[in-house]
Protein backbone atom coordinates (compact mmCIF):
# COMPACT_ATOMS: atom_id res chain seq x y z
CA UNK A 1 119.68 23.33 60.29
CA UNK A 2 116.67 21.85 59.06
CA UNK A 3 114.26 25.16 58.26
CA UNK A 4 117.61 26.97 57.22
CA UNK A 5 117.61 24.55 53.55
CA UNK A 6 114.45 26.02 52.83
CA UNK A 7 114.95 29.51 53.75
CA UNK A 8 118.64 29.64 51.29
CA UNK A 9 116.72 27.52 48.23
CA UNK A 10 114.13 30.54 48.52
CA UNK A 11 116.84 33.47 49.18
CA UNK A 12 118.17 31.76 46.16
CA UNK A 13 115.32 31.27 43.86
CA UNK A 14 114.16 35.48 44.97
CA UNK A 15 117.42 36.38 42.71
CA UNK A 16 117.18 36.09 39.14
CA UNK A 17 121.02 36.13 38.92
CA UNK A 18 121.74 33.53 41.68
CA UNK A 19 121.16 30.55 39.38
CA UNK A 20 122.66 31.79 36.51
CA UNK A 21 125.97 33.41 38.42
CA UNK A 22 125.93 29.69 40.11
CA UNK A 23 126.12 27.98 37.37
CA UNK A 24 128.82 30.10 35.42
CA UNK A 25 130.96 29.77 39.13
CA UNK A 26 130.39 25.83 39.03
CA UNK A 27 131.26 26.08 35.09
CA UNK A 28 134.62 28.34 35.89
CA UNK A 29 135.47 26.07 38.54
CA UNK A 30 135.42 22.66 36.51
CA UNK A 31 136.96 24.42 33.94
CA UNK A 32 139.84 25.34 35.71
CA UNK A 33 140.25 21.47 37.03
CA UNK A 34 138.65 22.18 40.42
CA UNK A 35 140.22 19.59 42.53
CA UNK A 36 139.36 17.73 46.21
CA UNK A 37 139.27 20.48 48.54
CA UNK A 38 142.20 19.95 51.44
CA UNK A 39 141.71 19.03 54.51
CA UNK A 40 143.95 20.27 57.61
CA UNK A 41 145.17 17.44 59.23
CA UNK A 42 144.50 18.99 62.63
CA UNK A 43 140.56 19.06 61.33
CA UNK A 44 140.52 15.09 61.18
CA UNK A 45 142.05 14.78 64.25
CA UNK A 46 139.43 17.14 65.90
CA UNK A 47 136.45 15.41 64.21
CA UNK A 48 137.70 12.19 65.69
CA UNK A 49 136.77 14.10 69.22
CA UNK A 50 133.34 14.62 68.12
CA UNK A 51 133.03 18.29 66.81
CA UNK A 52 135.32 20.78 65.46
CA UNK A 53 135.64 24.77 64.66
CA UNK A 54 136.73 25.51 60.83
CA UNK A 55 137.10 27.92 58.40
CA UNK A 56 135.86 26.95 54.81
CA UNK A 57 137.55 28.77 51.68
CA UNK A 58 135.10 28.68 49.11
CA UNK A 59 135.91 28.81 45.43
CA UNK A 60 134.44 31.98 44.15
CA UNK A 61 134.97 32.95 39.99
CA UNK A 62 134.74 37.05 41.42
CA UNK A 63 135.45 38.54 44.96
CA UNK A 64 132.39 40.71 44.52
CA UNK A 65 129.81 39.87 47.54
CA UNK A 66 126.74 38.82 45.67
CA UNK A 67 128.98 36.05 44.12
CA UNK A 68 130.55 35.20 47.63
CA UNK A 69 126.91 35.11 48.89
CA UNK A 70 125.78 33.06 46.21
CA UNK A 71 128.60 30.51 46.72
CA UNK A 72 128.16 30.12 50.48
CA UNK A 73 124.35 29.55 50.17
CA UNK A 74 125.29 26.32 48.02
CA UNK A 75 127.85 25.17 50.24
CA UNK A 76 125.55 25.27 53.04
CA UNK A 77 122.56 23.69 51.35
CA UNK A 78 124.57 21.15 50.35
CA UNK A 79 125.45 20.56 54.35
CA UNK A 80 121.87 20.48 55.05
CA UNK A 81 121.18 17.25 57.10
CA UNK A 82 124.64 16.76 58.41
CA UNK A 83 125.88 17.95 61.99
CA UNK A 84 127.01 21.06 60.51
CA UNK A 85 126.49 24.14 62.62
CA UNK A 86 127.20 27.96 60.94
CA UNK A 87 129.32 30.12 63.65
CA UNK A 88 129.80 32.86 60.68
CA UNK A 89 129.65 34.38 57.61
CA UNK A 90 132.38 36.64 55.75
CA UNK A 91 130.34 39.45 52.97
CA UNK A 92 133.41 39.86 51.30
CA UNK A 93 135.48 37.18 51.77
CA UNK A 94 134.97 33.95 50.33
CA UNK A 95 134.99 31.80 53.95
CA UNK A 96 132.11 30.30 56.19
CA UNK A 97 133.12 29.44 60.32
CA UNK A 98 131.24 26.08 61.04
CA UNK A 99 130.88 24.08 63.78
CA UNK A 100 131.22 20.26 61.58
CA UNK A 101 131.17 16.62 62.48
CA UNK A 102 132.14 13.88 60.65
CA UNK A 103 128.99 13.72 58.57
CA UNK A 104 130.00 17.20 57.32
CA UNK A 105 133.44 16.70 56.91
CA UNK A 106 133.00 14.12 54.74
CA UNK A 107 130.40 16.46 52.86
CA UNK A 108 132.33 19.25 52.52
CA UNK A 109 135.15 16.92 51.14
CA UNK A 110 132.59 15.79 48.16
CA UNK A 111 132.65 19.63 46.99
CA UNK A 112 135.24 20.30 45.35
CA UNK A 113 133.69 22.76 42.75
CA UNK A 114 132.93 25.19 45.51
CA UNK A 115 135.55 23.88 48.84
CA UNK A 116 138.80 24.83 47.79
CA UNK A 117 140.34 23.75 51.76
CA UNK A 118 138.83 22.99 55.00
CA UNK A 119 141.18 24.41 57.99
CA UNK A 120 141.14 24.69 62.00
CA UNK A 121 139.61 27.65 63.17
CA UNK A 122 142.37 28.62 66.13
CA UNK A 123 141.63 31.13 68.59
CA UNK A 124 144.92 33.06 68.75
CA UNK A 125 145.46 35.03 72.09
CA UNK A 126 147.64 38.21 72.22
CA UNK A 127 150.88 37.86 72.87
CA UNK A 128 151.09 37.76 76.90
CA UNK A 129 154.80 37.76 76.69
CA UNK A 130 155.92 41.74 75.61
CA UNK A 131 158.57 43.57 77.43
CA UNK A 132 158.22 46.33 79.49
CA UNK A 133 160.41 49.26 77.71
């Protein structure tokens, strides 16, 4: 995680919009009383294992992708030293998959002008259990 810092600060200074469209998402978000993101319960109980898979919904002002992009470069500088591990990025959703630890957790809880809610990240398997017709 260490070289990836410097490689979003200059993916983020090589836009002349990022700062500005930043700001005015920071600036929306306040506005509209951005709150402590929330946590899953089942994503404090994993962390106390050591490591866990989540999904983080970011708080975007517009669902348009350079926004999104913009929004998830901040949330993972701001990670940047912590045991935080990215599994994924969404282009036009508003979500990172991370690996996190506690370090990040607690982190991620700290930014609530871009976290709106930290959740599990389940692996679902297909029903096994359909009847033959």
């Amino acid at each position: 995680m260490a070289g990836f810092s410097g490689i979003v600060v200059g993916a983020l200074l090589a836009s002349p919009v990022a700062i500005p469209l930043l700001a005015l998402t920071v600036a929306w978000s306040a506005a509209n009383g951005a709150s402590d993101p929330i946590i899953d319960p089942d994503v404090r109980a994993a962390i106390r294992g050591g490591t866990a898979r989540v999904l983080v919904d970011l708080r975007v002002a517009s669902a348009d992708p350079p926004a999104i992009g913009i929004v998830q470069d901040e949330a993972l500088r701001r990670l940047a030293g912590t045991g935080a591990r990215l599994a994924r990025r969404f282009s036009t959703a508003p979500l990172l998959a991370l690996e996190i630890d506690a370090s990040a957790l607690a982190r991620l809880e700290s930014m609530g002008d871009v976290v709106t809610r930290v959740r599990a990240d389940r692996i679902i398997p297909p029903n096994q259990d359909r009847s033959r017709r």
